[in-house]
Protein backbone atom coordinates (compact mmCIF):
# COMPACT_ATOMS: atom_id res chain seq x y z
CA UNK A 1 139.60 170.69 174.79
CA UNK A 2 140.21 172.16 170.96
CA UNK A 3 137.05 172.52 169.28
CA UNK A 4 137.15 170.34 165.88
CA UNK A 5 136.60 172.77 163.61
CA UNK A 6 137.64 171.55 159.87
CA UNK A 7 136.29 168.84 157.90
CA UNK A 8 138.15 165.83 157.33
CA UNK A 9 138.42 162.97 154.95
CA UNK A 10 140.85 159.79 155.10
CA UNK A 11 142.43 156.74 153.43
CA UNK A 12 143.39 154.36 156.06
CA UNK A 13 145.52 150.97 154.45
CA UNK A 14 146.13 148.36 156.35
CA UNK A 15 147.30 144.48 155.31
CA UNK A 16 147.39 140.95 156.33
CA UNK A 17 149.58 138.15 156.06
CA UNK A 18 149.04 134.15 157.02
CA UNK A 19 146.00 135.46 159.36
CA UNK A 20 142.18 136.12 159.44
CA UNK A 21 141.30 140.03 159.72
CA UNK A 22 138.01 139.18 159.94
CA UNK A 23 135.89 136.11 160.20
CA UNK A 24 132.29 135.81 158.88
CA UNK A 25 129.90 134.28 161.39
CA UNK A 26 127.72 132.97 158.64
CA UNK A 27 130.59 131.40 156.40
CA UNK A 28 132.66 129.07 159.37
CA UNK A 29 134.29 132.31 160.33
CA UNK A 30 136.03 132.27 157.02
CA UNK A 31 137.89 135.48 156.19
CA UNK A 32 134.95 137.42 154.85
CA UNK A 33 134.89 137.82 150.94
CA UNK A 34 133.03 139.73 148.21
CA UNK A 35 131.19 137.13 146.63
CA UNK A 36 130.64 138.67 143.24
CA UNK A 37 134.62 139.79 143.16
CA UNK A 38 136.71 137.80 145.42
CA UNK A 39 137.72 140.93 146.97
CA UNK A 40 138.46 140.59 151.19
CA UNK A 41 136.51 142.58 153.29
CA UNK A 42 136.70 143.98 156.90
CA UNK A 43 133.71 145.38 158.44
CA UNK A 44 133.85 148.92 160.30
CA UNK A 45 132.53 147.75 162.79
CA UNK A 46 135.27 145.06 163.69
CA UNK A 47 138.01 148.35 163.04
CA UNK A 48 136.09 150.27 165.16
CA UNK A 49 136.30 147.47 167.71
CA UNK A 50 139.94 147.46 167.86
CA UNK A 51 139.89 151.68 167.95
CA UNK A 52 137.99 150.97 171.34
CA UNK A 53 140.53 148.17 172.36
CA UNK A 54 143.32 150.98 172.29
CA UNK A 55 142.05 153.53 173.46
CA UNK A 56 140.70 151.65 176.73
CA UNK A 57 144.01 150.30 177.03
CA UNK A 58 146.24 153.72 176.14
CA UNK A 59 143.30 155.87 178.61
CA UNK A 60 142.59 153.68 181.06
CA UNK A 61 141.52 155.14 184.21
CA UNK A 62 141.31 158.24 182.53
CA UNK A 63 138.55 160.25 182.86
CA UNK A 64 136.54 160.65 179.77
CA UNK A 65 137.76 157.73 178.07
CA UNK A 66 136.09 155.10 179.22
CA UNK A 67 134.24 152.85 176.68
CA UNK A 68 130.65 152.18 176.27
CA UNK A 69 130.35 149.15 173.66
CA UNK A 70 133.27 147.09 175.58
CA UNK A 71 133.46 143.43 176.26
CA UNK A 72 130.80 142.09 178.98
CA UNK A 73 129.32 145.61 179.22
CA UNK A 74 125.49 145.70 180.03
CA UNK A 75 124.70 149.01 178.39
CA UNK A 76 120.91 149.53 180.00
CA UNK A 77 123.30 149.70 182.99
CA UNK A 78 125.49 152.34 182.20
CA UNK A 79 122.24 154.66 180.67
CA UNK A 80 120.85 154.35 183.76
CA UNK A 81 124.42 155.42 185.56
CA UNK A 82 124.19 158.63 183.87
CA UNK A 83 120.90 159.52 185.39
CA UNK A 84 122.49 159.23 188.44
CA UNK A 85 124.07 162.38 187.54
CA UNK A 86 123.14 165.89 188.70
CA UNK A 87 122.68 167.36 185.69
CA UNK A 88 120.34 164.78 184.87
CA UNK A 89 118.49 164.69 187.98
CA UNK A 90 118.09 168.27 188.16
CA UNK A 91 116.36 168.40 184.63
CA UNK A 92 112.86 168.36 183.85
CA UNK A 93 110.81 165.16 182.51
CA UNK A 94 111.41 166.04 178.81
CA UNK A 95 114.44 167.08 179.28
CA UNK A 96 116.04 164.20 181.06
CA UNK A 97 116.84 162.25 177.64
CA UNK A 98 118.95 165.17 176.53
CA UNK A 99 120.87 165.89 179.50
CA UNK A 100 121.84 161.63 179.68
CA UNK A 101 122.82 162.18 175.95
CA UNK A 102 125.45 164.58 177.09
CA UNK A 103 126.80 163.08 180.48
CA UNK A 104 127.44 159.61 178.06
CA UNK A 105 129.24 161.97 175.08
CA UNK A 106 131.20 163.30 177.60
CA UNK A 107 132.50 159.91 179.52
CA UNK A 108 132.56 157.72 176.56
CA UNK A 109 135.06 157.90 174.11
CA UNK A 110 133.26 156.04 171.58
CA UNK A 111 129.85 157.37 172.29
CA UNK A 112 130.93 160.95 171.11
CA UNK A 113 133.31 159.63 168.20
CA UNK A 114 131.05 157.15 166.26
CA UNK A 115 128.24 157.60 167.86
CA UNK A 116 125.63 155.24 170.13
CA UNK A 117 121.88 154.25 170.12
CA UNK A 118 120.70 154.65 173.50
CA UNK A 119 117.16 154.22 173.80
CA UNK A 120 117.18 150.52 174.94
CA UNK A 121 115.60 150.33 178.01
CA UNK A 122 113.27 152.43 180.80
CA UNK A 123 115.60 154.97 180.93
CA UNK A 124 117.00 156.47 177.52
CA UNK A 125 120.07 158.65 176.21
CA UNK A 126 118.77 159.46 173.01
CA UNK A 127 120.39 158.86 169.84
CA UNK A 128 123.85 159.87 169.03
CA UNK A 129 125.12 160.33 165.48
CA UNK A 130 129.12 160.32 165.62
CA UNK A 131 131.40 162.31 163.77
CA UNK A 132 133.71 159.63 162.35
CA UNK A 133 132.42 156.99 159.86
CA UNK A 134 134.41 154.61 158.04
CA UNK A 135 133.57 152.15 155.12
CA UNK A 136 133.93 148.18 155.06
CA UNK A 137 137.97 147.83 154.20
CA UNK A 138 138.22 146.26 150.56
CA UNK A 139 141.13 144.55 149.27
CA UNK A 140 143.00 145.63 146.09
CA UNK A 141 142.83 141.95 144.65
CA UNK A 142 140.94 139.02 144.82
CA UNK A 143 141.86 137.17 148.25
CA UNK A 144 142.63 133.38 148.00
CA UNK A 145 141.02 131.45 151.39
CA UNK A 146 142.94 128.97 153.00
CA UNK A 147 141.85 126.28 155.37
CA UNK A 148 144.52 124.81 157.32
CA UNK A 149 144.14 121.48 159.22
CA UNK A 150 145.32 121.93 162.76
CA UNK A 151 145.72 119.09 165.71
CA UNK A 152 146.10 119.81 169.34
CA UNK A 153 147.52 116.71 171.16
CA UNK A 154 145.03 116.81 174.35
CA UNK A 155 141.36 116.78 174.46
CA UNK A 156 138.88 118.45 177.29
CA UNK A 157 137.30 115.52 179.30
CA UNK A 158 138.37 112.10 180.79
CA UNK A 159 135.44 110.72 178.72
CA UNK A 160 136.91 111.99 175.14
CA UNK A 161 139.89 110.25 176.10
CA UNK A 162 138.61 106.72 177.12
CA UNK A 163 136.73 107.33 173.96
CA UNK A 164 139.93 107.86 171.87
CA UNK A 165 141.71 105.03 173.38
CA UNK A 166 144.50 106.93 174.95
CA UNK A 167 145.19 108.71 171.88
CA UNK A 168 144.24 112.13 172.68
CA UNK A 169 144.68 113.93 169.40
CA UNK A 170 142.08 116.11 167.61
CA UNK A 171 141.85 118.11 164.65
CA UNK A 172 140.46 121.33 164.13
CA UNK A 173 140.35 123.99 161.30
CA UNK A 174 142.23 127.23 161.10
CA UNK A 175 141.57 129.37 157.70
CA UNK A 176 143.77 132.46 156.77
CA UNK A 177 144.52 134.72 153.96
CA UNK A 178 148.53 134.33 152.41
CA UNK A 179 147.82 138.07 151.73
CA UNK A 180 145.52 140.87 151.72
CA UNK A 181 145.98 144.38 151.49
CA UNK A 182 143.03 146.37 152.35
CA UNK A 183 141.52 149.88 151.86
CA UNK A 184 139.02 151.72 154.18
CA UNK A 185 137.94 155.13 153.48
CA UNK A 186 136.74 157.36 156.54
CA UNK A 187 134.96 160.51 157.07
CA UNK A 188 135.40 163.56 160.17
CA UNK A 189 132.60 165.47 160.09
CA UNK A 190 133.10 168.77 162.25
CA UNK A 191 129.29 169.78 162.73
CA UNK A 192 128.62 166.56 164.59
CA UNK A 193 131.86 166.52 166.19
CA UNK A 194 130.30 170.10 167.63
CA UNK A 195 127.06 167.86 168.34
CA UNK A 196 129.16 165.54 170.95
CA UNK A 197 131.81 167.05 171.80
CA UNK A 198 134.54 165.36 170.16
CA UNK A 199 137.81 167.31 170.14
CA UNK A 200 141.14 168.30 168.24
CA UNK A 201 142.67 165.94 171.08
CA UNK A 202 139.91 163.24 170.75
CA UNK A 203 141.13 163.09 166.90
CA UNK A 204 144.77 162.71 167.40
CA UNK A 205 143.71 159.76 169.70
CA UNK A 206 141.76 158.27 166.98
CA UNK A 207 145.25 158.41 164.61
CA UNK A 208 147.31 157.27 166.91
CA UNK A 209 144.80 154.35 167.27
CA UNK A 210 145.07 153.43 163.53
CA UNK A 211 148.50 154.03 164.13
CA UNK A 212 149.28 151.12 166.53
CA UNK A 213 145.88 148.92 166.84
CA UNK A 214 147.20 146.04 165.18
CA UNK A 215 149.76 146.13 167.89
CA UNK A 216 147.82 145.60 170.84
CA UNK A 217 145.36 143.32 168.68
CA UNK A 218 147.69 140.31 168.45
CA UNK A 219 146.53 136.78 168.00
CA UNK A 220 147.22 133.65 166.17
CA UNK A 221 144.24 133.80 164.42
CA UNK A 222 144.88 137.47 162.88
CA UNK A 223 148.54 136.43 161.66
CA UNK A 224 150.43 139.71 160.97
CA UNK A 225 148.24 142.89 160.55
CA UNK A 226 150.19 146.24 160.03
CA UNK A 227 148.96 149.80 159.64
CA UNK A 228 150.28 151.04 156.32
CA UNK A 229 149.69 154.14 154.99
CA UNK A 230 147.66 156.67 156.81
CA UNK A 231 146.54 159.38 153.74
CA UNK A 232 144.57 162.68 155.96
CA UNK A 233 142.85 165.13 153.71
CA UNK A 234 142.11 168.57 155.80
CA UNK A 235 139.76 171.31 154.49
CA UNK A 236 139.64 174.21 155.61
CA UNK A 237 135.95 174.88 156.95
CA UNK A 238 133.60 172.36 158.47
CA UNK A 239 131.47 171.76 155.33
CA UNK A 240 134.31 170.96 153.10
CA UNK A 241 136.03 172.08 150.06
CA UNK A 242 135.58 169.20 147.70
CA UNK A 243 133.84 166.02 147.43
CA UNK A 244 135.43 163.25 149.25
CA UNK A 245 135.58 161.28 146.24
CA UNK A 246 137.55 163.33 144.01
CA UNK A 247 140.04 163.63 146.76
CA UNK A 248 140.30 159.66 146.92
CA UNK A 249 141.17 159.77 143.72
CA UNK A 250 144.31 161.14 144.25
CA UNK A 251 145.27 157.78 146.03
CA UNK A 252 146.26 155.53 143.38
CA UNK A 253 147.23 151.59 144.32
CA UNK A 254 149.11 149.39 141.61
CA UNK A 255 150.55 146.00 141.93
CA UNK A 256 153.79 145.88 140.91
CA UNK A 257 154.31 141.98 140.87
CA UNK A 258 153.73 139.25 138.54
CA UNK A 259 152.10 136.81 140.18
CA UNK A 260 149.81 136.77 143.24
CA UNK A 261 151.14 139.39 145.67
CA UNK A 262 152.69 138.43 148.69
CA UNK A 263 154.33 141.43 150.86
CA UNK A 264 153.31 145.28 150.86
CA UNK A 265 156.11 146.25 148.02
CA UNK A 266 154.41 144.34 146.08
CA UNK A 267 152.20 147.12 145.75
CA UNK A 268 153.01 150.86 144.77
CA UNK A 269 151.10 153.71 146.14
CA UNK A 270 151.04 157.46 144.63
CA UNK A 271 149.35 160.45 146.04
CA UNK A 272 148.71 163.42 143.64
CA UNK A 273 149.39 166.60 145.58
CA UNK A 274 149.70 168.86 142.28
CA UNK A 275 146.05 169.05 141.81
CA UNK A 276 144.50 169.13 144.95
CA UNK A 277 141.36 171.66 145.36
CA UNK A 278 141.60 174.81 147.12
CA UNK A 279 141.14 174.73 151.05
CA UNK A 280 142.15 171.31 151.09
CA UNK A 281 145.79 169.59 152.58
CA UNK A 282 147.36 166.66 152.94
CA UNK A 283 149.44 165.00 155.06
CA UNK A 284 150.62 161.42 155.06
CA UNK A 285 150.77 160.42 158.89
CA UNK A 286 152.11 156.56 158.14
């Protein structure tokens, strides 16, 4: 494994059409919204959820890929696997902690890319502090919520249907946005990718996840999701070269419509590469 040695800083833009990215558990599982702006919003968590879908699905099997924060997973379980290694059992009282912490970096994909509190139970694997972080996605405009009235012709019990008199249909709800185009901003840091172990290799994973996510995320409730534009800002040591935000700005995103925007060339993107700092690169990869 290729020791991660360079800072990195990315624009990640992704969009949405006739689906839900992401539903809000406190709002119906509405599409969640700025309430102030009307902007969309996806959480990093939920991308970071469908990072881990992929790469359980693209590694699976494969040894040091496996994923800790996974569907059904009981994670006391796992921290106590990993004093069941040798390592661990070999190590002294106060050291035990530490040596867990590195057994779980070093089989769990996640655990040594964004990182993984565990201290939840009798046995403990410290705290890990990963190396990639990513903002909440924001749309570029205002999103418009839909609520769509939906009827499936069956119902679940004998008793709804004696109920119903035979007639069997029922209605449901199903909201989406017509369309959303969404910016996330994300962060490599190399000193904490030195911390867990994450790797040159480990990080092309990680873009070829944003790369093809939306793909093995289907569902009618998502609509169509694509990966857009993929904007990777290198530097050239591991503390950086120049502010992340002054590098964003070289990202500009204007709408080139009318009215409300409705596909991706609606929108126009430009990248300034004329005035980019010294020490730092970029490289579209969508």
């Amino acid at each position: 494994m290729s020791e991660l040695k360079n800072r990195i800083d990315f624009v990640y833009i992704f969009d949405v059409q006739d689906g839900n990215p992401n539903g809000d558990p406190d709002a119906g599982n509405l599409p969640r919204v700025d309430a102030e702006t009307g902007m969309g919003l996806v959480t990093d968590v939920c991308l970071k959820r469908k990072v881990r879908n992929y790469v359980y699905v693209a590694k699976k099997c494969t040894e040091g890929f496996d994923i800790f924060i996974k569907e059904k997973a009981v994670l006391n379980t796992l921290i106590e696997a990993a004093h069941e290694d040798e390592a661990v059992k070999k190590a002294s009282d106060k050291d035990k902690s530490t040596e867990a912490r590195i057994v779980m970096c070093r089989k769990f994909y996640d655990v040594r890319s964004f990182g993984a509190v565990m201290t939840t139970g009798n046995k403990n694997a410290g705290q890990v502090r990963g190396p990639i972080q990513l903002t909440f996605a924001r749309s570029i405009d205002p999103i418009a919520t839909m609520e769509h009235s939906i009827t499936r012709m069956a119902v679940a019990t004998e008793k709804e249907s004696i109920k119903q008199g035979g007639d069997n249909r029922t209605m449901g709800r199903k909201a989406t946005v017509p369309y959303g185009l969404y910016v996330c901003y994300g962060f490599v840091s190399a000193n904490l990718a030195q911390q867990t172990g994450f790797s040159e290799e480990d990080l092309e994973l990680f873009w070829e996840a944003l790369k093809n996510m939306f793909d093995m995320d289907r569902s009618a409730a998502r609509g169509l999701m694509s990966a857009q534009k993929l904007i990777v800002f290198k530097h050239e040591s591991a503390l950086g070269n120049a502010p992340a935000n002054k590098l964003f700005d070289c990202v500009t995103i204007e709408k080139k419509c009318v009215g409300a925007p409705r596909k991706f060339n609606d929108y126009q993107i430009s990248i300034d590469k004329t005035n980019l700092p010294i020490g730092v690169t970029i490289e579209e990869m969508i």
